[in-house]
PDB file of N, CA and C in Angstrom:
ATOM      1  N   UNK A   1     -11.860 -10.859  16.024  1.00  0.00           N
ATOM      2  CA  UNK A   1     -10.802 -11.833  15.910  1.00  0.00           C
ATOM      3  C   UNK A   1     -10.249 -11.899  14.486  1.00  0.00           C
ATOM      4  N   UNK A   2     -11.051 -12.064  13.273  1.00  0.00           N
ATOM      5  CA  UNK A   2     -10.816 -11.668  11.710  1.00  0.00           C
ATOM      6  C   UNK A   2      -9.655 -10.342  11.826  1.00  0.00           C
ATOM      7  N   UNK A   3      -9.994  -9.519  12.452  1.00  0.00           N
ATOM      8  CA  UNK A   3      -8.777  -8.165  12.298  1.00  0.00           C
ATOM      9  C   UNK A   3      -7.584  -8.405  12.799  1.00  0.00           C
ATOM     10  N   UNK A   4      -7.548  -9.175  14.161  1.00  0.00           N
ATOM     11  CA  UNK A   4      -6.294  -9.483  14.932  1.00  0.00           C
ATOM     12  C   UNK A   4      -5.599 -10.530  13.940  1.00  0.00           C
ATOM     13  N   UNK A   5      -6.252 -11.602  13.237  1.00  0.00           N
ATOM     14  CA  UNK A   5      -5.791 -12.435  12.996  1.00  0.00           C
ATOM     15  C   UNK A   5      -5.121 -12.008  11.266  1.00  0.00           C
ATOM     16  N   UNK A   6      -5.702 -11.100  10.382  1.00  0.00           N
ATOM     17  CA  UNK A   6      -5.099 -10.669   9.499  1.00  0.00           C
ATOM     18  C   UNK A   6      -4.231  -9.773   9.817  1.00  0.00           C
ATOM     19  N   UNK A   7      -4.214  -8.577  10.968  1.00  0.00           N
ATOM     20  CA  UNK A   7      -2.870  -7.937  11.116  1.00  0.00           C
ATOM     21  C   UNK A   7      -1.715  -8.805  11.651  1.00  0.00           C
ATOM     22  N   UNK A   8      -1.819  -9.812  12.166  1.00  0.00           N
ATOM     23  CA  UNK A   8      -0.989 -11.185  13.047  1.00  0.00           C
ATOM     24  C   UNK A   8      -0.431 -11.355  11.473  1.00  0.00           C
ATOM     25  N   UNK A   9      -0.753 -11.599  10.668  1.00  0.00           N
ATOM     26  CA  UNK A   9      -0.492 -12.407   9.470  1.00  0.00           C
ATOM     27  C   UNK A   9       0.619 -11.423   8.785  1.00  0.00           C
ATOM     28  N   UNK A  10       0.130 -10.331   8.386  1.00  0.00           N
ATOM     29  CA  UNK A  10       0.522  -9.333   7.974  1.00  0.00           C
ATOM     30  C   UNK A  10       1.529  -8.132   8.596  1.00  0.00           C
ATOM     31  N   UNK A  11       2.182  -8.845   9.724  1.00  0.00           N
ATOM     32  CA  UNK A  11       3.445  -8.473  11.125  1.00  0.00           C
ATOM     33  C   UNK A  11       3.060  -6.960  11.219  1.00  0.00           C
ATOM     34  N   UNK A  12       1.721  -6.731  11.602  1.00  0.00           N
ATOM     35  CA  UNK A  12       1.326  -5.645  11.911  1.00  0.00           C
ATOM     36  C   UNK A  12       1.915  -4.569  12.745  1.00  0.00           C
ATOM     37  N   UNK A  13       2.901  -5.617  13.647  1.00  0.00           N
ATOM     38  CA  UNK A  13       3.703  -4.133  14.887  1.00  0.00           C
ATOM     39  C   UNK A  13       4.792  -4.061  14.044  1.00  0.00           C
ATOM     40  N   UNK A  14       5.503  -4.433  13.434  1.00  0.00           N
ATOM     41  CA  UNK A  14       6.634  -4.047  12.250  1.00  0.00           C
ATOM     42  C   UNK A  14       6.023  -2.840  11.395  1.00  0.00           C
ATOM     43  N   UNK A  15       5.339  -3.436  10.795  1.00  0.00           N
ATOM     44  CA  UNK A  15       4.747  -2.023   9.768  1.00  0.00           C
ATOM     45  C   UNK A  15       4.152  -0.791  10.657  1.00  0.00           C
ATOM     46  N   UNK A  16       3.772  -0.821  12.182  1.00  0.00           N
ATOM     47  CA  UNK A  16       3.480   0.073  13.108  1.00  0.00           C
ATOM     48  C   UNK A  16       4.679   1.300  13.030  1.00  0.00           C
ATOM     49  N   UNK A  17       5.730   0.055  13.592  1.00  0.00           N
ATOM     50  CA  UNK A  17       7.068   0.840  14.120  1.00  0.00           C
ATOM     51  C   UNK A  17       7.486   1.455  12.776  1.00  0.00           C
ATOM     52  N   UNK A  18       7.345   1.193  11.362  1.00  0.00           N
ATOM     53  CA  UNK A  18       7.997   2.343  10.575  1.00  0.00           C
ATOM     54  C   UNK A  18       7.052   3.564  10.176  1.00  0.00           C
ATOM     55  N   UNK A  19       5.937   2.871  10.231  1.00  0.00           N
ATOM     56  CA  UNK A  19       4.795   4.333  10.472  1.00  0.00           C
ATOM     57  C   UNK A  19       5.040   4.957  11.412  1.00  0.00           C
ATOM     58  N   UNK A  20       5.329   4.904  12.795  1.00  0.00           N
ATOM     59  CA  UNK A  20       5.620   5.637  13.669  1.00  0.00           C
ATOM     60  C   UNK A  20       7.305   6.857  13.651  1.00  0.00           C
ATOM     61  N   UNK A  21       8.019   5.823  13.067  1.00  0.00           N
ATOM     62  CA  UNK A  21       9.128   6.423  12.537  1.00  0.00           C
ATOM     63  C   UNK A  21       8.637   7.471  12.022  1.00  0.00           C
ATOM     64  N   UNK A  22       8.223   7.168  10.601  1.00  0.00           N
ATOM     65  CA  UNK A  22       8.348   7.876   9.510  1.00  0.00           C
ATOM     66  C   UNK A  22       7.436   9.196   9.970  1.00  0.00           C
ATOM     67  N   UNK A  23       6.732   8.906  11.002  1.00  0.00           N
ATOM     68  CA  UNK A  23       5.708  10.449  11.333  1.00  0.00           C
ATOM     69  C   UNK A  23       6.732  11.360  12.275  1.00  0.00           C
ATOM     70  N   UNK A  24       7.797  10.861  12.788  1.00  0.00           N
ATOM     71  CA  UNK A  24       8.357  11.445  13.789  1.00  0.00           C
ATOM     72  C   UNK A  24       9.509  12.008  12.987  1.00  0.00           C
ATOM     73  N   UNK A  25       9.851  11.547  11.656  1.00  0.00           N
ATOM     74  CA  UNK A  25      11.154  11.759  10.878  1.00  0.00           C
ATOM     75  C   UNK A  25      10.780  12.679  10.096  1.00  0.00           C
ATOM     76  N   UNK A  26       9.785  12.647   8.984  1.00  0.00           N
ATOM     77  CA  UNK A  26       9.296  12.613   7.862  1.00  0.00           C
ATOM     78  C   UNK A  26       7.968  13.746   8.606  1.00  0.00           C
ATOM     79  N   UNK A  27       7.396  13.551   9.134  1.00  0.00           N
ATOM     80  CA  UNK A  27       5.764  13.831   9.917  1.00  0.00           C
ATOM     81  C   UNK A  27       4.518  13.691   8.655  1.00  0.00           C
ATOM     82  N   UNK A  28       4.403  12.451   8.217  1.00  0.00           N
ATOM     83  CA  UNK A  28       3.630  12.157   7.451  1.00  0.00           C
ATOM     84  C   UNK A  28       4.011  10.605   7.231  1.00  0.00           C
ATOM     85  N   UNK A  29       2.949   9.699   7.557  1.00  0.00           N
ATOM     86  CA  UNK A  29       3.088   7.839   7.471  1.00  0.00           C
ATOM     87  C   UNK A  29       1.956   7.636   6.714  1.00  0.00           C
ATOM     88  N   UNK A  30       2.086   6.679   5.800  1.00  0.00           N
ATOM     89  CA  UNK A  30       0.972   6.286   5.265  1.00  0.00           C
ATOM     90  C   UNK A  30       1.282   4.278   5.069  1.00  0.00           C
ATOM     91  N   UNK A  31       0.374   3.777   4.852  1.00  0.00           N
ATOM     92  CA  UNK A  31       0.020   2.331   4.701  1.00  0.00           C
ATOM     93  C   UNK A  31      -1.072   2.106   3.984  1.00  0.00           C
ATOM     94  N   UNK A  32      -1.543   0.757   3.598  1.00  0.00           N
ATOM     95  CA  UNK A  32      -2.465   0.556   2.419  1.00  0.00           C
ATOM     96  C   UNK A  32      -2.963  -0.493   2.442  1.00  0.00           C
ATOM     97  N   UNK A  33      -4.104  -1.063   2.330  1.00  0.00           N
ATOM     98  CA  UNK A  33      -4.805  -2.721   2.244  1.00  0.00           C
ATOM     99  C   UNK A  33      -5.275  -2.917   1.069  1.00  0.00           C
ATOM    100  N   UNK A  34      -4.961  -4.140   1.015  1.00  0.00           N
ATOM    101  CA  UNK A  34      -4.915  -4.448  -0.672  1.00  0.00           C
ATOM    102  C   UNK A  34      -5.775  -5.921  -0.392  1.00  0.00           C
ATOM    103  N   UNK A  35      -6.278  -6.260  -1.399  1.00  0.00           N
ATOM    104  CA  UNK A  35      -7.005  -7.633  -1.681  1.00  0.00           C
ATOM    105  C   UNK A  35      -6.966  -8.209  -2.688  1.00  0.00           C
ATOM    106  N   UNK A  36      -5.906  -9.140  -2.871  1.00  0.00           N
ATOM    107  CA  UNK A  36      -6.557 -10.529  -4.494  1.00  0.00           C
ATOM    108  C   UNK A  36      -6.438 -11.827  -3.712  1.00  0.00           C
ATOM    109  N   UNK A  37      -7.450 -12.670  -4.506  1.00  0.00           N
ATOM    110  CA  UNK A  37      -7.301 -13.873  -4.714  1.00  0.00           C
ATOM    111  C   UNK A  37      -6.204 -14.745  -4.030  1.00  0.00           C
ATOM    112  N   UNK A  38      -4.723 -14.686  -4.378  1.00  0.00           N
ATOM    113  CA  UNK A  38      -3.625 -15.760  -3.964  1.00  0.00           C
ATOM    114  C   UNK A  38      -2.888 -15.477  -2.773  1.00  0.00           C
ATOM    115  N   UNK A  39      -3.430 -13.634  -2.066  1.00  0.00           N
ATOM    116  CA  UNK A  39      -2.962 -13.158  -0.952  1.00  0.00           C
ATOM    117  C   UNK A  39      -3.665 -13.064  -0.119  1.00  0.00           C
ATOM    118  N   UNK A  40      -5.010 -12.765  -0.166  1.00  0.00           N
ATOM    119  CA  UNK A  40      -6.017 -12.482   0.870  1.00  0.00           C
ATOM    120  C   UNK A  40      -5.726 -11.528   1.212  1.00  0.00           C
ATOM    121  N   UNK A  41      -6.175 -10.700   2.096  1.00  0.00           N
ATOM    122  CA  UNK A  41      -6.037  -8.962   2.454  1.00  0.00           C
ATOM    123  C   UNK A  41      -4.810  -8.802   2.912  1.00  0.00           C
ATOM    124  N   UNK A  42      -4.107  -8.207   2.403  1.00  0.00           N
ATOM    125  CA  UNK A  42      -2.823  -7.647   2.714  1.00  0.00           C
ATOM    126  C   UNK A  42      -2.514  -5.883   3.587  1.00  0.00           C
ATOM    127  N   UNK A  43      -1.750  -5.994   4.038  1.00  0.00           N
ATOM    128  CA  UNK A  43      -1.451  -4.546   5.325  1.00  0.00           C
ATOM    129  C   UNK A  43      -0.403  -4.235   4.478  1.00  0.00           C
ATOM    130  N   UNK A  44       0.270  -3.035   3.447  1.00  0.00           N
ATOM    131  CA  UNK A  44       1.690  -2.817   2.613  1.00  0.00           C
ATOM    132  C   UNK A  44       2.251  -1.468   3.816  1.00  0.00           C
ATOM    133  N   UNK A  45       3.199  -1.563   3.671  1.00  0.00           N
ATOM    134  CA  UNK A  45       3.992   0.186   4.373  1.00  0.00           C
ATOM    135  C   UNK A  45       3.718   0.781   2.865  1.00  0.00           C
ATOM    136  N   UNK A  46       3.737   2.129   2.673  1.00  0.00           N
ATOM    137  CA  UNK A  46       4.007   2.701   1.991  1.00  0.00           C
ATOM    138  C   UNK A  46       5.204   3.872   2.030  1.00  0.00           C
ATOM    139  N   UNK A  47       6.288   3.708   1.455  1.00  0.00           N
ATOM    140  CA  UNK A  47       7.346   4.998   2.147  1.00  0.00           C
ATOM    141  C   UNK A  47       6.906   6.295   1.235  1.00  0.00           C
ATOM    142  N   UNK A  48       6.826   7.224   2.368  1.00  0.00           N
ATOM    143  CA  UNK A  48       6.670   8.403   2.224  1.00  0.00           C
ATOM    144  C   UNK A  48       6.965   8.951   1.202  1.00  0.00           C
ATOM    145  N   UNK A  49       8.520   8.565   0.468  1.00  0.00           N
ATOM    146  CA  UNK A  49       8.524   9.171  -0.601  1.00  0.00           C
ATOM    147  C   UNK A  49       8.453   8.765  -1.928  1.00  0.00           C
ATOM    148  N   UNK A  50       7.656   7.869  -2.213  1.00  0.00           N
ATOM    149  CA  UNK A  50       7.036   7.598  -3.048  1.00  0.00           C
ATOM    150  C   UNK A  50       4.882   7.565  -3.018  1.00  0.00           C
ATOM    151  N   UNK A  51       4.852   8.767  -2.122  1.00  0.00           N
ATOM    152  CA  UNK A  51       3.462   9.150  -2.105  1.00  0.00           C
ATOM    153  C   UNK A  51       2.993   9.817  -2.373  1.00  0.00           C
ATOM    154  N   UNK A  52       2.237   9.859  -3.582  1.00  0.00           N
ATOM    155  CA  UNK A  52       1.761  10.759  -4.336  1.00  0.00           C
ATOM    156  C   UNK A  52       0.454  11.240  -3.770  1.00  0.00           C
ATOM    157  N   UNK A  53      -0.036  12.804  -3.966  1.00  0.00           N
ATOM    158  CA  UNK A  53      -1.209  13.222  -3.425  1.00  0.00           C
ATOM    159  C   UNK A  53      -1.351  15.080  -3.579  1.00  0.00           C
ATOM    160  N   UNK A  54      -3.230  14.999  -3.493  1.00  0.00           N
ATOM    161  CA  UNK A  54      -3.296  15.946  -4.145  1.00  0.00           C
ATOM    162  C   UNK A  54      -2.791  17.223  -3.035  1.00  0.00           C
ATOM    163  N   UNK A  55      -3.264  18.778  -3.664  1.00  0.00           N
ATOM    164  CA  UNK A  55      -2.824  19.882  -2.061  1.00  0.00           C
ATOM    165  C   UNK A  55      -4.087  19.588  -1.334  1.00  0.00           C
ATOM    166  N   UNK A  56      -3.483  19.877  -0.009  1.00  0.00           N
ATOM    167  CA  UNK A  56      -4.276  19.411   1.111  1.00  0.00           C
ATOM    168  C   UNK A  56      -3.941  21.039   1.653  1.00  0.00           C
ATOM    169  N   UNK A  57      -5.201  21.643   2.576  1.00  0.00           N
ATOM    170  CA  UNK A  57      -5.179  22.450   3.434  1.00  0.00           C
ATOM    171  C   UNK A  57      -5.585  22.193   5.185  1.00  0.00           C
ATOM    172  N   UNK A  58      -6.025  20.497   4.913  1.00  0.00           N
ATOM    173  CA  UNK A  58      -6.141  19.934   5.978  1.00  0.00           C
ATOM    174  C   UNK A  58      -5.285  19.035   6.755  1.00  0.00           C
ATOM    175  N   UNK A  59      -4.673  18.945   7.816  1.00  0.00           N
ATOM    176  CA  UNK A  59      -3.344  18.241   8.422  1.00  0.00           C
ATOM    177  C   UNK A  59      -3.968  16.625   8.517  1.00  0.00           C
ATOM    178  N   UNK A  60      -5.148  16.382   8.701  1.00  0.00           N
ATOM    179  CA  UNK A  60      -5.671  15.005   8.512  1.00  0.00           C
ATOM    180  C   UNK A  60      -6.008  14.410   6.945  1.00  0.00           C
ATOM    181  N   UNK A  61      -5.382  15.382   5.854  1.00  0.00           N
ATOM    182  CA  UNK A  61      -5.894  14.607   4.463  1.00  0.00           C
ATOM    183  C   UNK A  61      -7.131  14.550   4.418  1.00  0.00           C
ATOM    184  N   UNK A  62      -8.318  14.681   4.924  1.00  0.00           N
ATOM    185  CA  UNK A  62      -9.532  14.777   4.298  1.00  0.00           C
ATOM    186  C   UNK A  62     -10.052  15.517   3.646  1.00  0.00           C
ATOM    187  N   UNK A  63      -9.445  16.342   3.144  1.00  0.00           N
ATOM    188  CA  UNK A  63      -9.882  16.626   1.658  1.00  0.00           C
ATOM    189  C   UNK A  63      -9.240  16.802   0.482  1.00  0.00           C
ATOM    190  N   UNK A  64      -8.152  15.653   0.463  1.00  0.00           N
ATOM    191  CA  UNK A  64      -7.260  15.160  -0.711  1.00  0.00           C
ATOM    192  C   UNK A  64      -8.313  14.323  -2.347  1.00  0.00           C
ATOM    193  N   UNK A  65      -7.881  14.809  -3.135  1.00  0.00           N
ATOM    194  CA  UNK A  65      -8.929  14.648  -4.226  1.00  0.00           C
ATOM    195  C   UNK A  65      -8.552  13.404  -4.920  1.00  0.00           C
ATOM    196  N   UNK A  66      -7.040  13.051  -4.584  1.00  0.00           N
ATOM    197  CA  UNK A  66      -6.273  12.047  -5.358  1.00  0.00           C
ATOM    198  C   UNK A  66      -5.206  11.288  -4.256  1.00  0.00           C
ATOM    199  N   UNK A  67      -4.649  10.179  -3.922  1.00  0.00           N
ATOM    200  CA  UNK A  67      -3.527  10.049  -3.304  1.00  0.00           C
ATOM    201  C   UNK A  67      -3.317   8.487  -3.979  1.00  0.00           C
ATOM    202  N   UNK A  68      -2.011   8.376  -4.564  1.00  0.00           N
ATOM    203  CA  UNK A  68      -1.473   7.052  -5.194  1.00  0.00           C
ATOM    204  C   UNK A  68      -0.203   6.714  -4.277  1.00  0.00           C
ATOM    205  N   UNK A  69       0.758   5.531  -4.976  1.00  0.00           N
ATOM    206  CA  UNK A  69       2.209   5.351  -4.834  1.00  0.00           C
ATOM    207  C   UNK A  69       2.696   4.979  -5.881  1.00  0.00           C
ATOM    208  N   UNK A  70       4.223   5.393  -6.306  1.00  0.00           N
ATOM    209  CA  UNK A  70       5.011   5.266  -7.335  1.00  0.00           C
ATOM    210  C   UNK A  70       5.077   3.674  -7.189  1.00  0.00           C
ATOM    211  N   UNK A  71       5.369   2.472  -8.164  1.00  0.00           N
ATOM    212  CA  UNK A  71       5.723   1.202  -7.445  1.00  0.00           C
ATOM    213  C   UNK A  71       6.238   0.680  -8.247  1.00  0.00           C
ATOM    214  N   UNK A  72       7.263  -0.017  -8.417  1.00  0.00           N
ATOM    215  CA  UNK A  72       7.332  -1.008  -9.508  1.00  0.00           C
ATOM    216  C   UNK A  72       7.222  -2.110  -9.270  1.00  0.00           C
ATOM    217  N   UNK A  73       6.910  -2.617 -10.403  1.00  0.00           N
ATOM    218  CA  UNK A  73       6.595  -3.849 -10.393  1.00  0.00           C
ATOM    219  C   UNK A  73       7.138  -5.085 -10.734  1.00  0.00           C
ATOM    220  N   UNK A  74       7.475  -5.956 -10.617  1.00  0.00           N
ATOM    221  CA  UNK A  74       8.012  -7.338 -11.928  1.00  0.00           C
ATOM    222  C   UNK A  74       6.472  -8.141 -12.799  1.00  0.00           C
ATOM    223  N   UNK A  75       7.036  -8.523 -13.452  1.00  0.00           N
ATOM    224  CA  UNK A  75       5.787  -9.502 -14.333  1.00  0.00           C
ATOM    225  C   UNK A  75       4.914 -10.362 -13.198  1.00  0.00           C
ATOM    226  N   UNK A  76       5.182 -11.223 -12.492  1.00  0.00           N
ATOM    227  CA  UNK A  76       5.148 -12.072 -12.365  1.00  0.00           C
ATOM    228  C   UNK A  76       3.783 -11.164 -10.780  1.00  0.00           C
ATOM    229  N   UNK A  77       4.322 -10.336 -10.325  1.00  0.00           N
ATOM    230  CA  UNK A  77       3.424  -9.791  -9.690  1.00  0.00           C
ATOM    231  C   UNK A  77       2.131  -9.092 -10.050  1.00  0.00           C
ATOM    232  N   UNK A  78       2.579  -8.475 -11.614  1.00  0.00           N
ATOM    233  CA  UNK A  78       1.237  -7.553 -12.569  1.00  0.00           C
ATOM    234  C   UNK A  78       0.312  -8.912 -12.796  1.00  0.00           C
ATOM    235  N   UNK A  79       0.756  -9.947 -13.317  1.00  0.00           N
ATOM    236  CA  UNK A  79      -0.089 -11.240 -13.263  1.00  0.00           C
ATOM    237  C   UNK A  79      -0.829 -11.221 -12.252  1.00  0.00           C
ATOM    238  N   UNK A  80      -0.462 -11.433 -10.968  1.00  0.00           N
ATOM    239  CA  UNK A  80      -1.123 -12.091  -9.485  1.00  0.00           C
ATOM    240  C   UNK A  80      -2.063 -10.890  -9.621  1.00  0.00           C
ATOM    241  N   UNK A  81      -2.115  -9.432  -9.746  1.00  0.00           N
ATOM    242  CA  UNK A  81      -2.783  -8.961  -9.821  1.00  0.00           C
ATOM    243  C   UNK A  81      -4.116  -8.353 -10.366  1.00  0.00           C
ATOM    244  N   UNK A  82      -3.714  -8.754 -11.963  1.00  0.00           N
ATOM    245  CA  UNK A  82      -4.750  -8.782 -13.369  1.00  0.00           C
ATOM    246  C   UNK A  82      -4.662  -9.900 -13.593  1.00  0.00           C
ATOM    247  N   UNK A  83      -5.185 -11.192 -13.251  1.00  0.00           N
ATOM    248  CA  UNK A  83      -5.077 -12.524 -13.863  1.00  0.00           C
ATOM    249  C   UNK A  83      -5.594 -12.360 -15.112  1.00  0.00           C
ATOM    250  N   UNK A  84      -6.661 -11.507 -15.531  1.00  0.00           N
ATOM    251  CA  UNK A  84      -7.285 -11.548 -16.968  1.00  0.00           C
ATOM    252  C   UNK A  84      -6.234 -11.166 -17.920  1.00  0.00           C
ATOM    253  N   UNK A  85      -5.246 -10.966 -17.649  1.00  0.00           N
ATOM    254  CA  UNK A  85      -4.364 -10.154 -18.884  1.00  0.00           C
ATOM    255  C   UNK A  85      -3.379 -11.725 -19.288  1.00  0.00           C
ATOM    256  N   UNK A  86      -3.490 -11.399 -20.896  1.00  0.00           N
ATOM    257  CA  UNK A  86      -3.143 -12.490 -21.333  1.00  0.00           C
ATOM    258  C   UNK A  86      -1.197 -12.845 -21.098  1.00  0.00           C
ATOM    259  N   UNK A  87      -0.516 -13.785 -21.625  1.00  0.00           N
ATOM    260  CA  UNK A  87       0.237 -13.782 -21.923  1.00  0.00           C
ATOM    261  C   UNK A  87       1.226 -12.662 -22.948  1.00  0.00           C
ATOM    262  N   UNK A  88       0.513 -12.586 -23.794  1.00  0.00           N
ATOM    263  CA  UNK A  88       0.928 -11.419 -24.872  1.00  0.00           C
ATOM    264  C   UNK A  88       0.856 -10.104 -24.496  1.00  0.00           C
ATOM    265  N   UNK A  89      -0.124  -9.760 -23.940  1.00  0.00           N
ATOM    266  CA  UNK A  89      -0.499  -8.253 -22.885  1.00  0.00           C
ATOM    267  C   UNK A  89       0.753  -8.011 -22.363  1.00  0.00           C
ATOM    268  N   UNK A  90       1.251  -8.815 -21.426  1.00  0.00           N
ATOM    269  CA  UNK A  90       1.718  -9.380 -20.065  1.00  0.00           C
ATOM    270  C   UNK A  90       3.493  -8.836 -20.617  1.00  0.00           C
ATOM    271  N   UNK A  91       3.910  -9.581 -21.989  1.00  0.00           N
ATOM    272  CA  UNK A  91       4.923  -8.787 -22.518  1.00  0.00           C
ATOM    273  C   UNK A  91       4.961  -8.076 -23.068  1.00  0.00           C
ATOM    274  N   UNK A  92       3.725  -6.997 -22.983  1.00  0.00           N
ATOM    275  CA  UNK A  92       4.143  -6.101 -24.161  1.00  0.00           C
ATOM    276  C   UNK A  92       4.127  -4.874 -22.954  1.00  0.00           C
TER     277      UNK A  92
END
């Protein structure tokens, strides 16, 4: 019930339907779960083309050595994320 009720939260068949897209367009979908403090576990889309990753010789990615996303950010989100970083950090 914990899983239903965080993908419920997190409009889980929305982020389905562009993963599904994007494998049928693109043929490669990816998504991501994230966790702090002021969000609780979060479900993100990730678009394809901003997905970084290492060479793969496998069609399932299991044996990718590295895989990120490009993202930007605003202030106010790098905060929610590093609360330890000071004010001064924060603008520089």
């Amino acid at each position: 019930e914990a899983i239903t009720q965080t993908l419920t939260q997190n409009k889980w068949d929305l982020t389905k339907r562009r993963i599904n897209q994007d494998l049928v367009v693109c043929g490669i979908a990816s998504c991501k779960t994230n966790f702090n403090k002021s969000n609780g576990i979060t479900v993100d889309y990730v678009d394809p083309s901003y997905l970084i990753y290492s060479y793969t010789e496998d069609p399932n990615f299991e044996d990718i050595y590295y895989v990120g996303e490009v993202k930007s950010l605003t202030i106010p989100e790098i905060a929610k994320q590093f609360p330890h970083l000071t004010e001064e950090s924060l603008e520089n």
